[in-house]
Protein backbone atom coordinates (compact mmCIF):
# COMPACT_ATOMS: atom_id res chain seq x y z
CA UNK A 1 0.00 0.00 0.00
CA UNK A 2 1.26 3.55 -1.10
CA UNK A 3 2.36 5.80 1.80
CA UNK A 4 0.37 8.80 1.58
CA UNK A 5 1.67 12.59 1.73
CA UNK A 6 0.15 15.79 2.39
CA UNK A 7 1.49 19.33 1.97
CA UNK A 8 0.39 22.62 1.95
CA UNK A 9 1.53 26.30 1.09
CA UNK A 10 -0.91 29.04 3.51
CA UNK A 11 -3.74 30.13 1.11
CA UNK A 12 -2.56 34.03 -0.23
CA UNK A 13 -4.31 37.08 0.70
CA UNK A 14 -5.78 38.87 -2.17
CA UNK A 15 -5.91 42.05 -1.55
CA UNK A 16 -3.15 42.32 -3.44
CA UNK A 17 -0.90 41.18 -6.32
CA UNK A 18 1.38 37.90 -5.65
CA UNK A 19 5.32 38.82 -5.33
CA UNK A 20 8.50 36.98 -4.58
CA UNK A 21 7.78 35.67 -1.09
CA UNK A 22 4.30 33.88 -2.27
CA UNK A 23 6.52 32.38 -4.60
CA UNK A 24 9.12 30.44 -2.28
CA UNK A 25 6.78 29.38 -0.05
CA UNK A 26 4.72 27.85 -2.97
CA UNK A 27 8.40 26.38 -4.76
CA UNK A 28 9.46 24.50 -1.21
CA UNK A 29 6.40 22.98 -1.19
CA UNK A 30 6.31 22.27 -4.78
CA UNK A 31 9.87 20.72 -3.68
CA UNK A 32 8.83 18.22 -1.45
CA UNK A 33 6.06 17.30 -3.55
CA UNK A 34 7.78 16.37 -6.32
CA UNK A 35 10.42 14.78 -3.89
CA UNK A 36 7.83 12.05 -2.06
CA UNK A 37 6.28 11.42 -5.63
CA UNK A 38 10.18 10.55 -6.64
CA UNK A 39 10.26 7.89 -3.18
CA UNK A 40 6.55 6.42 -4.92
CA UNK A 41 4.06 8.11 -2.35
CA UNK A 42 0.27 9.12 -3.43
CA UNK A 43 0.92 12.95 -2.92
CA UNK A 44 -1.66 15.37 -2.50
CA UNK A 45 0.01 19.38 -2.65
CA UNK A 46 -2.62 22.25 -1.96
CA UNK A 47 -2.06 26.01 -2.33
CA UNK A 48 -4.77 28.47 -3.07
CA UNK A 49 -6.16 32.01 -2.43
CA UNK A 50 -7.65 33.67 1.07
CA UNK A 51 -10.49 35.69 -0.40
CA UNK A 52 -12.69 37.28 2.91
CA UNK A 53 -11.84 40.06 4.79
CA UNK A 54 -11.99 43.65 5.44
CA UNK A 55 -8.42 44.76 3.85
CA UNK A 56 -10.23 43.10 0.59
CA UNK A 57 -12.88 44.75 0.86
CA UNK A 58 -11.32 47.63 1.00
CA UNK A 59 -8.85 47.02 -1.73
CA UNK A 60 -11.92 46.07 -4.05
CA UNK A 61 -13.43 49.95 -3.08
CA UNK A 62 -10.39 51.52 -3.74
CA UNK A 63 -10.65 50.06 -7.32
CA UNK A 64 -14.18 50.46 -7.94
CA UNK A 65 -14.75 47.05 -7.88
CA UNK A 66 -17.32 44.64 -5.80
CA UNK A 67 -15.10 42.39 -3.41
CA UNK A 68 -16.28 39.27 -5.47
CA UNK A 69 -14.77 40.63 -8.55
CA UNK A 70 -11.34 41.87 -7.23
CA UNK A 71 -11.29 38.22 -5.55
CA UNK A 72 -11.29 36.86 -8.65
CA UNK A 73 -9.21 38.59 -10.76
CA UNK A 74 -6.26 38.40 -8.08
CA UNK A 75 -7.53 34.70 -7.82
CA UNK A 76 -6.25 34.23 -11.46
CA UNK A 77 -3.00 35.54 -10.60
CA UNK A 78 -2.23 33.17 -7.92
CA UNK A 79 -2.71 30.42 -10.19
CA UNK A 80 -0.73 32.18 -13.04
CA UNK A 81 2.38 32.49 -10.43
CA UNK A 82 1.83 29.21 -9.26
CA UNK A 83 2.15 27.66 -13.02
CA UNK A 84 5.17 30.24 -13.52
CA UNK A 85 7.35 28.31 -11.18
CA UNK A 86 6.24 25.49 -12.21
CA UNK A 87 3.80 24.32 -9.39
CA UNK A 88 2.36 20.63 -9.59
CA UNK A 89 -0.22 21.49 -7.10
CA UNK A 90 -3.13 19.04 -7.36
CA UNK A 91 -6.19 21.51 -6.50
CA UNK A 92 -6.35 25.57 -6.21
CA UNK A 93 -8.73 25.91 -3.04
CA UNK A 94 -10.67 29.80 -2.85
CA UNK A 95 -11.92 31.05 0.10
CA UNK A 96 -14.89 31.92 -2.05
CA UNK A 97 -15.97 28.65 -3.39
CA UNK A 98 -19.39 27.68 -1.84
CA UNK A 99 -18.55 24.57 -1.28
CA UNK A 100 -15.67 25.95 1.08
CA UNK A 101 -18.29 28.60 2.70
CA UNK A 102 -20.53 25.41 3.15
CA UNK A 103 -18.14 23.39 4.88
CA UNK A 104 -16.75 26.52 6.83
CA UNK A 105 -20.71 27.30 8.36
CA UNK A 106 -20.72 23.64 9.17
CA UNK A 107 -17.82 23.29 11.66
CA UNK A 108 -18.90 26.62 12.83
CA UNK A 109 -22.01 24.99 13.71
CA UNK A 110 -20.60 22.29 15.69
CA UNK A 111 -18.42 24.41 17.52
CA UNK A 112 -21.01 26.59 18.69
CA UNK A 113 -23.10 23.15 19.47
CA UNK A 114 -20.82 21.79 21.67
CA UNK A 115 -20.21 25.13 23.59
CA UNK A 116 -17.08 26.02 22.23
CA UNK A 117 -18.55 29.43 21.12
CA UNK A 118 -19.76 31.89 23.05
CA UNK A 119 -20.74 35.77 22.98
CA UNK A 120 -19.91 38.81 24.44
CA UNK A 121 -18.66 42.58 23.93
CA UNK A 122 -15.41 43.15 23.67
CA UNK A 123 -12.73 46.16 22.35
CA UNK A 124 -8.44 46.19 21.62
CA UNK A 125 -6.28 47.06 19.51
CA UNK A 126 -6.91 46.14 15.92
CA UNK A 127 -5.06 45.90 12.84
CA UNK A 128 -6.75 45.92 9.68
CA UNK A 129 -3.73 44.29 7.73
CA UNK A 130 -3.08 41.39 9.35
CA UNK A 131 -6.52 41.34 10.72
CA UNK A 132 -5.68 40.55 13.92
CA UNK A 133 -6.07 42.31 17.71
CA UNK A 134 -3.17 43.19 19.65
CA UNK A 135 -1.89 43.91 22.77
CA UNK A 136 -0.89 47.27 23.30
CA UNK A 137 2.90 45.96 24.59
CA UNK A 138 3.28 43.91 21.25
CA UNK A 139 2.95 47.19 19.42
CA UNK A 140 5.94 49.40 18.29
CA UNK A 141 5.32 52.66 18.69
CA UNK A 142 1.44 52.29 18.26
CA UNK A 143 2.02 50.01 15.19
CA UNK A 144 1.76 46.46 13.83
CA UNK A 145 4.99 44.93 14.33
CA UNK A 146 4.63 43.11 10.91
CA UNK A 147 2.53 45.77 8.89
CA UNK A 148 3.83 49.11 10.22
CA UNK A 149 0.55 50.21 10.48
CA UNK A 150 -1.31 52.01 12.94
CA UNK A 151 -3.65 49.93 14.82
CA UNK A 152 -7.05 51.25 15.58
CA UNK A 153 -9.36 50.87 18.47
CA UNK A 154 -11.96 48.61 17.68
CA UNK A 155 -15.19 47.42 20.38
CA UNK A 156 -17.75 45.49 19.09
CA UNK A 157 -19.84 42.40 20.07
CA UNK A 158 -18.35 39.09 18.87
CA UNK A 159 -18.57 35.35 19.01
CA UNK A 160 -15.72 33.73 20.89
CA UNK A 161 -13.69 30.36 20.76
CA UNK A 162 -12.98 29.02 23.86
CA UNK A 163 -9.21 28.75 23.02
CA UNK A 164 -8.34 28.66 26.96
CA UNK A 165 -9.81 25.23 27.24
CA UNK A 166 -7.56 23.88 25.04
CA UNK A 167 -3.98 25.11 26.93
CA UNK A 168 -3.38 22.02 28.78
CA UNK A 169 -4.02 19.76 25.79
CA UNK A 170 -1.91 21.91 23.70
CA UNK A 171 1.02 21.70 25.82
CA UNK A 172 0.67 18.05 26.23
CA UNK A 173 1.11 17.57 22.58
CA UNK A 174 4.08 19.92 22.02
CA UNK A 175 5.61 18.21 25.12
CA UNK A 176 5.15 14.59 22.83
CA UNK A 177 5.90 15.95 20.13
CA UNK A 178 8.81 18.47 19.98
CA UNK A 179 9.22 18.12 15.53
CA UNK A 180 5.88 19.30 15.95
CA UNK A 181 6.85 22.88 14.35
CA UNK A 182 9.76 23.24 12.85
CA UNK A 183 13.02 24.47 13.09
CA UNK A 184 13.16 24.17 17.02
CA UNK A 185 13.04 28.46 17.47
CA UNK A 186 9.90 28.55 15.81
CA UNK A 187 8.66 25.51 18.32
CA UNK A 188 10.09 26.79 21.49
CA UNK A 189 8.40 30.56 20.12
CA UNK A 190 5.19 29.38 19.75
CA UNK A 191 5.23 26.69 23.31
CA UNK A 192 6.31 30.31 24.98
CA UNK A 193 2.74 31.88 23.79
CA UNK A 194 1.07 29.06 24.96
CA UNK A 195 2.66 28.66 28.31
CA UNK A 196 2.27 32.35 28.73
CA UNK A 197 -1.41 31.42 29.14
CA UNK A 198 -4.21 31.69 26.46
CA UNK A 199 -7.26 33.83 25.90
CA UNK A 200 -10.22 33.37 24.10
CA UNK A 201 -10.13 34.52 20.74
CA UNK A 202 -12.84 36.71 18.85
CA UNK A 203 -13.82 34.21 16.28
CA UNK A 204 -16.39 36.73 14.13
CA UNK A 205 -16.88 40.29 12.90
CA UNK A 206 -19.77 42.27 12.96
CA UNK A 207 -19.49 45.58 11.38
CA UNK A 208 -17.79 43.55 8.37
CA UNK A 209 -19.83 42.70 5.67
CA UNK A 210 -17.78 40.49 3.58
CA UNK A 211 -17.12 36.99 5.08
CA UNK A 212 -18.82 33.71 5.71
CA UNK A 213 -22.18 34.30 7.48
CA UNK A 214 -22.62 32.84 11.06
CA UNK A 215 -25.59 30.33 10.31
CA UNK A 216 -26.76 31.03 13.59
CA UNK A 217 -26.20 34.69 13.45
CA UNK A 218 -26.22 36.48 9.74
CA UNK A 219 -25.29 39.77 11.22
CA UNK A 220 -21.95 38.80 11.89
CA UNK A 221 -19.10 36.83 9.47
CA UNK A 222 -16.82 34.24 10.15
CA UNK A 223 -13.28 35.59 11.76
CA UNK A 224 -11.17 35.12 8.47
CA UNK A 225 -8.15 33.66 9.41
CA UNK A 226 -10.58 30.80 10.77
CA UNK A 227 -12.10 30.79 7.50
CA UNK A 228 -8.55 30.65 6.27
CA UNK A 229 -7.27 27.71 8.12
CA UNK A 230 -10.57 25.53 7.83
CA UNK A 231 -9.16 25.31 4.10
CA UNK A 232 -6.64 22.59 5.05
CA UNK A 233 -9.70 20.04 5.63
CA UNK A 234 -12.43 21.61 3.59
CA UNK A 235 -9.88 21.37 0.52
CA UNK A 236 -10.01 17.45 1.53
CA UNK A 237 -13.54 16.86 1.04
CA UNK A 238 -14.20 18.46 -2.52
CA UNK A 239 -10.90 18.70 -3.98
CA UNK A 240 -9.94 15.07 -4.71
CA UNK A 241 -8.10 14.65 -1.46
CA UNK A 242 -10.21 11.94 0.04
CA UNK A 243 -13.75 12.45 0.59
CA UNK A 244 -15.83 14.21 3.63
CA UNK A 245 -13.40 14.26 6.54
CA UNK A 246 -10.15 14.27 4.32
CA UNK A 247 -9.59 10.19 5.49
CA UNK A 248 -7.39 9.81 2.63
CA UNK A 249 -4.85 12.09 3.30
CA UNK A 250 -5.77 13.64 6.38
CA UNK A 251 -3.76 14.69 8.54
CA UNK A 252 -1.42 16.81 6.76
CA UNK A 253 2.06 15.91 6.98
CA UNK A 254 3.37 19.29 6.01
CA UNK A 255 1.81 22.96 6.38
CA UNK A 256 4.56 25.27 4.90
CA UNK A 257 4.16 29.24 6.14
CA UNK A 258 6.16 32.34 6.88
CA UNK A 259 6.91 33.06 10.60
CA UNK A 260 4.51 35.83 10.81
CA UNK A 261 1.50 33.73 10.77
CA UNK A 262 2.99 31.46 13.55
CA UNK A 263 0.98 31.85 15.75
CA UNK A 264 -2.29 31.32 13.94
CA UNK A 265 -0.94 28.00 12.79
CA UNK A 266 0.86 26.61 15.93
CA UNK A 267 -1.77 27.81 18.25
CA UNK A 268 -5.18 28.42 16.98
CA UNK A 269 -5.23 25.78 14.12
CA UNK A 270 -4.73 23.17 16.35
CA UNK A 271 -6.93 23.99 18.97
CA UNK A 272 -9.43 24.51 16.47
CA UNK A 273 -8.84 20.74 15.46
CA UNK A 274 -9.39 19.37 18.74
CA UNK A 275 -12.16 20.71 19.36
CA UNK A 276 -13.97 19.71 16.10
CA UNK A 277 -12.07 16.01 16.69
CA UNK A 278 -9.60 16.10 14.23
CA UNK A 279 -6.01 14.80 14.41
CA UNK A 280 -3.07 17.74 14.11
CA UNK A 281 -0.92 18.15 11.70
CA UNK A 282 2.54 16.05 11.65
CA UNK A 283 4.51 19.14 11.12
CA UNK A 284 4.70 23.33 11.03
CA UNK A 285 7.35 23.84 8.83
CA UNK A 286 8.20 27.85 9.36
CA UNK A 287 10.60 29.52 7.34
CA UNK A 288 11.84 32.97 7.55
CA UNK A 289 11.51 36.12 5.19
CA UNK A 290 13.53 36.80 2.59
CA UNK A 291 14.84 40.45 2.68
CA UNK A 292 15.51 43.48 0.49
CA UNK A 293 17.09 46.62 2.28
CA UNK A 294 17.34 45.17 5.48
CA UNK A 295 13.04 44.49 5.85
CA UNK A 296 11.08 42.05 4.98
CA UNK A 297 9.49 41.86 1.73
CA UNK A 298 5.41 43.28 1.85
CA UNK A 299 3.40 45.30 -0.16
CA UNK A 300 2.66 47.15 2.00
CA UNK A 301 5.75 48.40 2.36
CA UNK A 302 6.28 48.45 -1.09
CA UNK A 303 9.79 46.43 -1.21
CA UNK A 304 9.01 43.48 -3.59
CA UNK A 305 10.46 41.83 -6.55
CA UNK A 306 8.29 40.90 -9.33
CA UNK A 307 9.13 37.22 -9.94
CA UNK A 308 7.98 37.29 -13.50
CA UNK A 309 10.67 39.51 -14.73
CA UNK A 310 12.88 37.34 -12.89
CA UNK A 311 11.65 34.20 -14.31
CA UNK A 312 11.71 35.86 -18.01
CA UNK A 313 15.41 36.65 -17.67
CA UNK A 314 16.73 33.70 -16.00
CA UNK A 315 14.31 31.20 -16.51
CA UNK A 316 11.88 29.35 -14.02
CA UNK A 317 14.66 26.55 -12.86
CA UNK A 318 17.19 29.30 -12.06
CA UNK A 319 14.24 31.40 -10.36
CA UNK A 320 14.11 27.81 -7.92
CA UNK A 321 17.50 27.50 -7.23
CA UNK A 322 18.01 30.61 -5.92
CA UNK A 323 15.20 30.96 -4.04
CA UNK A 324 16.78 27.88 -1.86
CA UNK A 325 20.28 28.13 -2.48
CA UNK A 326 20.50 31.76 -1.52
CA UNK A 327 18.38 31.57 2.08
CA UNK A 328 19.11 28.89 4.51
CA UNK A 329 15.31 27.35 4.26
CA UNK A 330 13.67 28.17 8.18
CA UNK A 331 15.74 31.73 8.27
CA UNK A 332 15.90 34.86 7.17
CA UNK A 333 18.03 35.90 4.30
CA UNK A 334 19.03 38.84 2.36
CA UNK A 335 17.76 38.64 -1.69
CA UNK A 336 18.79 40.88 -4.67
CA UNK A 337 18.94 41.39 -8.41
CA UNK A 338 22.62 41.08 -8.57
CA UNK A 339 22.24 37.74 -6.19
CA UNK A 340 20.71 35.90 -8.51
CA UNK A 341 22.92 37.11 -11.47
CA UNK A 342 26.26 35.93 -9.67
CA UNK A 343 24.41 32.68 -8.89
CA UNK A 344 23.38 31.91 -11.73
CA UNK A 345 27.04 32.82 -13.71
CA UNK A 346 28.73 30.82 -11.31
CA UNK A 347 26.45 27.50 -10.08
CA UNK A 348 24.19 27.21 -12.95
CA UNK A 349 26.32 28.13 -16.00
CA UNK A 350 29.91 27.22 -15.02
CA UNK A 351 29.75 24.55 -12.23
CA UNK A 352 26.62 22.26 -14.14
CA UNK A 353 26.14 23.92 -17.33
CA UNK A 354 29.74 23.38 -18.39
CA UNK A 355 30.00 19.88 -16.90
CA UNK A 356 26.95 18.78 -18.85
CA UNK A 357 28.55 19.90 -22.22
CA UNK A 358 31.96 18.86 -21.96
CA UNK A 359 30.76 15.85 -20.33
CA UNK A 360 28.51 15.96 -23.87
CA UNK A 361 31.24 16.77 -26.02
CA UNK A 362 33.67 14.74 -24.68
CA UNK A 363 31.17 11.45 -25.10
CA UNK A 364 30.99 12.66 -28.95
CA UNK A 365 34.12 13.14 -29.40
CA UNK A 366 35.78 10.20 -27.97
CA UNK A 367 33.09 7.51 -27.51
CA UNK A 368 31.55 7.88 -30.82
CA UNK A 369 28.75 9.92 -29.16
CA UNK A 370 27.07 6.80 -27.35
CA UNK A 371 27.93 6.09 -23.39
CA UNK A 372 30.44 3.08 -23.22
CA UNK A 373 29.46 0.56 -21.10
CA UNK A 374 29.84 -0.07 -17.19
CA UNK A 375 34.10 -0.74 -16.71
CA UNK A 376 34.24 -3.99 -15.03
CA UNK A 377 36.87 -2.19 -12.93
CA UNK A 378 35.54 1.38 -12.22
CA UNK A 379 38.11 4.24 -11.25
CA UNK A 380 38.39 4.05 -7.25
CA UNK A 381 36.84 6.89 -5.48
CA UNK A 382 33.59 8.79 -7.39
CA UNK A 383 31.38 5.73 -7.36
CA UNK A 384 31.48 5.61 -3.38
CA UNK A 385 31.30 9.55 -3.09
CA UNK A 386 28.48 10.25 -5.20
CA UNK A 387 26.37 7.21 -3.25
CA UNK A 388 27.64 8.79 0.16
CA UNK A 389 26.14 11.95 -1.09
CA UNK A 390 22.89 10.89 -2.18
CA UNK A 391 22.12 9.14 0.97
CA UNK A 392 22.91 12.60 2.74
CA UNK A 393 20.51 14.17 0.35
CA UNK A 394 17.64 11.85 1.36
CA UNK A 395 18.38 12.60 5.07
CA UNK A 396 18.58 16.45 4.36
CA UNK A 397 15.21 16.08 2.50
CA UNK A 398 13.91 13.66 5.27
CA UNK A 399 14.05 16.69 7.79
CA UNK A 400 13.08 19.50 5.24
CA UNK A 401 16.40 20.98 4.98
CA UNK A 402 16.20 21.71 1.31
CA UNK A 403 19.06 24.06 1.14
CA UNK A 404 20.97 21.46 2.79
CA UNK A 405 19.82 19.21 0.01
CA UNK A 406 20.72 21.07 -2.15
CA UNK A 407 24.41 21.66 -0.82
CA UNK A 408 24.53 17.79 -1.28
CA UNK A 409 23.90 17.86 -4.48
CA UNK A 410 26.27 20.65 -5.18
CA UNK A 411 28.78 18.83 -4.04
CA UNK A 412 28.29 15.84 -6.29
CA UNK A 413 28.51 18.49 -9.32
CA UNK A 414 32.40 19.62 -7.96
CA UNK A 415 33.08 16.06 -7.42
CA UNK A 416 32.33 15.39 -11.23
CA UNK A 417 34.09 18.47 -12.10
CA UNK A 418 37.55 17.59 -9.86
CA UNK A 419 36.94 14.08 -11.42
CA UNK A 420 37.42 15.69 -15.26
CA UNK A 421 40.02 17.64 -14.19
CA UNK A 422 41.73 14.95 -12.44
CA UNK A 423 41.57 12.18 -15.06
CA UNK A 424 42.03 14.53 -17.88
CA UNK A 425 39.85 12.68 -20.58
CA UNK A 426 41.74 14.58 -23.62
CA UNK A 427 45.01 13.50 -22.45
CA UNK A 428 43.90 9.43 -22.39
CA UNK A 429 42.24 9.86 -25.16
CA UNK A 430 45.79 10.69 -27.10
CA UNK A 431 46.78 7.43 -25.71
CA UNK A 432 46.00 4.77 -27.29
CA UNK A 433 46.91 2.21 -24.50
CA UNK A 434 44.86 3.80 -21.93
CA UNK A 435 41.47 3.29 -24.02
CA UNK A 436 39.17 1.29 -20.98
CA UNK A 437 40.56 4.29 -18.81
CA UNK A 438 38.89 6.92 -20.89
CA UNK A 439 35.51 5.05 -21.29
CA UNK A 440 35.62 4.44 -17.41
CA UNK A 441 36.14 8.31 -17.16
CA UNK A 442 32.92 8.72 -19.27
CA UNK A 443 30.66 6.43 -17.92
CA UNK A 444 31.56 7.61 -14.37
CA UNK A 445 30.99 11.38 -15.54
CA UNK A 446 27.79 10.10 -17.28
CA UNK A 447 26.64 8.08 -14.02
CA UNK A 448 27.22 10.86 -11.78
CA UNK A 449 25.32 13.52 -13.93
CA UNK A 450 22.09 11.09 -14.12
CA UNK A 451 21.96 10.83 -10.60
CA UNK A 452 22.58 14.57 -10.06
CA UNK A 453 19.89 15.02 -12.71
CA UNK A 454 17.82 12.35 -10.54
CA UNK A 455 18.36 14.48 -7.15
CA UNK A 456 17.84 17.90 -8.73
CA UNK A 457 14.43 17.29 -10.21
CA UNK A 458 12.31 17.99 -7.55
CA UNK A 459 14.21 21.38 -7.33
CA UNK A 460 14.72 21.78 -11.26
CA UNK A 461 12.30 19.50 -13.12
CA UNK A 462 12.90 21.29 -16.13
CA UNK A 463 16.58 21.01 -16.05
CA UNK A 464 16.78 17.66 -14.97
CA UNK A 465 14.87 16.22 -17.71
CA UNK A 466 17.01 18.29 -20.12
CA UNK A 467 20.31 16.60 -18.65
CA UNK A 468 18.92 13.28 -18.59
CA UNK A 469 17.95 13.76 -22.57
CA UNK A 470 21.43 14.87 -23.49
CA UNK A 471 22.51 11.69 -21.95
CA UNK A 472 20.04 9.33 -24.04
CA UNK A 473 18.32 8.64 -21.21
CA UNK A 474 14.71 7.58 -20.34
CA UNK A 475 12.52 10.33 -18.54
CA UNK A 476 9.10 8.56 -17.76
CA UNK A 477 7.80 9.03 -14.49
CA UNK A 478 9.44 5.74 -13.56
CA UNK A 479 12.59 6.61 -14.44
CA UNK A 480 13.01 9.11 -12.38
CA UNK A 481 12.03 7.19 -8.83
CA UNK A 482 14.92 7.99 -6.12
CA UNK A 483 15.26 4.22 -6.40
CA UNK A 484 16.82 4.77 -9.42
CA UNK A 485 19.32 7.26 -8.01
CA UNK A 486 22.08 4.35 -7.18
CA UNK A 487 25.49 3.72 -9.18
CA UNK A 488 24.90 1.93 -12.04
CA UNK A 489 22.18 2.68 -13.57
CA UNK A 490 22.93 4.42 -16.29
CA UNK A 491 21.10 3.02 -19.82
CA UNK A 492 25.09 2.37 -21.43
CA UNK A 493 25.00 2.66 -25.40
CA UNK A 494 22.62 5.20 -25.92
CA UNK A 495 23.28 8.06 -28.01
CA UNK A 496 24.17 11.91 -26.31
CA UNK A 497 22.21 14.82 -27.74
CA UNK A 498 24.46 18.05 -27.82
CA UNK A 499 21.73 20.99 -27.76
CA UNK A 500 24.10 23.85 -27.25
CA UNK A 501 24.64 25.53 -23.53
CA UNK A 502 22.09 24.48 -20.44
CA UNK A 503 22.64 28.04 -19.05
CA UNK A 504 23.83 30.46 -20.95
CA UNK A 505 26.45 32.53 -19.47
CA UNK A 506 24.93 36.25 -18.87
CA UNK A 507 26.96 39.49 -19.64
CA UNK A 508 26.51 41.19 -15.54
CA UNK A 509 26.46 44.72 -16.54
């Protein structure tokens, strides 16, 4: 029976156009999707669009527009950046879909039911952005610490969740279960809230108008970041992912977010759960921000990058790479224009571009352009250091440390290059003697670039497929299983393709 995986990006506010950050969240989990496919697991990967709320609202007035209809044109442009980067997400969940709003007014129901909801008047500190309250001490200077907005003074009468019940049962799970958000500062940050002691949480709006109804209560909406989270399951029942109650791939074995919704996903989300009867998540996987001019990027403070002008001038596998070989995946890291340009010049195009052609070239050139076969007697060394480094891939992957992974893989690329450099193909091949030399030089340079090809795809799938055609190799799904990714199992014989550079070099100015 096929291991099941789950994985999920957060759903994207729209009050505003995707950028850069949207993207890497949505590319790691594309990563690990395409990574537990590769191991042969029944994979379900869910991203999507948060679509209530009063900053949409007001970003639909400020365009003339009904909310409905700025919803879905920034809807569309979710999915366009998610196809950009080359998503394989299996369903596109909005906020907006009635079968979502459906589900959403049925948990609400059974929460309220069971006495987890109750109501009552109450006033703080509000910020419209991140609509969330505040505590006056978590402000700076009168702002939101993530926003830089003012907060206003809201006090209004509002259904609440009865998130103090669910302290001592929270704690009891992060005390079993300390990978339960990931890295460990994110974990010990959000056990420190919840030791700190928990309040009820206003679960509803009333003087907003656009939001899920209460069913019991039409005067008031559904808090949205409830809405919001409620997507993980409600995704489940109506888009492919298992039926009512999300059996099949429920629970999740990966929510992927940004550190500023922490809290709503280490603390809320899985009270929420228990309370309804569902098992948590296996993991919070919480990585940091990646940073232009010191601050993270927001548009509301304006600092973005737009990832399709990126992607048109370096291409969508470059775009990838960067986005997890530049930032340590879980911290914070600085981006830039002229970061991607030197990575590009001196990873992409010189360390594996050039390997793959002279490896290319050299095969034409002194093999008659097909891969010799396996050497009975293979040259001491590579074969045991690539296989050392793909098992530390898999264990890199295993704990979602894809820059690690990545590292790994690097490293089997300036082990192939060393190996060229070393053996010196041109010079055997002027010796006539040393002829089973030079085709074990090939087929090891060969071997080693499938398997990097093999490892790379769920970070490049574009470029690995490219590699493994230049070699003559197969590329059906099959093929490229991580079972395939051991020594030897390169298809010997088959005829090299040379198709000109795999990254060309470009001029920095």
């Amino acid at each position: 029976m096929r291991k099941n995986f789950y994985v999920t990006t957060p759903i994207y506010y729209v009050n505003d156009v995707p950028h850069i950050g949207h993207a890497y969240t949505t590319i790691a989990a594309d990563i690990l999707a395409r990574y537990h496919r590769q191991l042969g697991e029944d994979v379900f990967f869910l991203t999507g669009t948060d679509e209530h709320g009063n900053p949409v609202a007001r970003a639909a007035e400020r365009r003339g527009l009904e909310p409905q209809q700025h919803a879905d044109e920034m809807a569309e442009k979710f999915k366009a950046l998610a196809a950009l980067v080359d998503a394989s997400n299996d369903f596109f969940i909005r906020t907006t879909d009635p079968r979502h709003v459906a589900a959403v007014q049925k948990f609400m129901q059974q929460l309220h039911d069971q006495g987890d909801i109750y109501l009552k008047s109450y006033g703080g500190l509000y910020c419209a952005a991140c609509e969330a309250f505040y505590a006056k001490k978590d402000l700076i200077g009168g702002r939101c610490p993530d926003h830089g907005t003012f907060a206003e003074e809201v006090e209004e009468e509002n259904y609440f969740f009865r998130l103090s019940r669910y302290q001592e049962r929270l704690l009891e799970h992060y005390h079993h279960h300390p990978d339960f958000v990931l890295p460990t500062t994110r974990f010990n940050e959000a056990l420190s809230f919840i030791s700190g002691g928990l309040e009820d949480i206003s679960i509803s709006r009333a003087a907003l108008k656009w939001g899920i109804p209460i069913p019991w209560d039409e005067n008031q909406v559904v808090y949205v970041w409830v809405d919001a989270l409620l997507n993980y399951l409600t995704a489940l029942e109506f888009g492919g992912g298992g039926g009512e109650g999300g059996s099949r791939f429920w629970p999740a074995d990966y929510h992927l977010m940004a550190k500023d919704i922490l809290k709503f996903h280490a603390v809320i989300w899985p009270a929420l759960l228990m309370a309804l009867g569902y098992d948590l998540p296996r993991h919070l996987f919480v990585h940091g921000y990646l940073l232009m001019g010191g601050h993270k990027m927001s548009k509301t403070r304006g600092n973005v990058l737009d990832p399709v002008a990126i992607i048109d001038r370096f291409g969508v596998d470059a775009f990838r790479f960067y986005c997890l070989r530049e930032v340590a995946f879980g911290q914070d890291g600085i981006v830039s224009q002229e970061g991607f340009e030197s990575r590009y010049n001196s990873e992409l195009a010189n360390d594996l571009g050039n390997l793959v052609s002279r490896t290319v070239a050299m095969i034409g050139r002194y093999s008659g352009g097909a891969i010799p076969e396996r050497p009975a007697g293979e040259l001491e060394g590579l074969p045991g250091i690539v296989t050392a480094h793909v098992h530390d891939v898999r264990e890199a992957m295993r704990i979602v440390d894809l820059t690690g992974a990545l590292e790994r893989i690097w490293q089997i690329v300036r082990a192939l290059n060393r190996h060229v450099e070393e053996s010196a193909p041109w010079a055997l091949a002027k010796d006539g003697s040393r002829g089973g030399e030079l085709a074990a030089v090939l087929y090891n340079l060969a071997e080693g670039l499938r398997i990097c090809a093999l490892l790379l795809h769920s970070f490049m799938p574009g470029t690995s497929v490219e590699i493994l055609r230049r070699l003559g190799q197969r590329t059906e799904a099959s093929d490229l299983s991580l079972e395939a990714a051991e020594w030897g199992g390169l298809l010997t014989g088959a005829g090299i393709t040379d198709r000109g550079p795999l990254f060309p070099r470009l001029a920095i100015s």
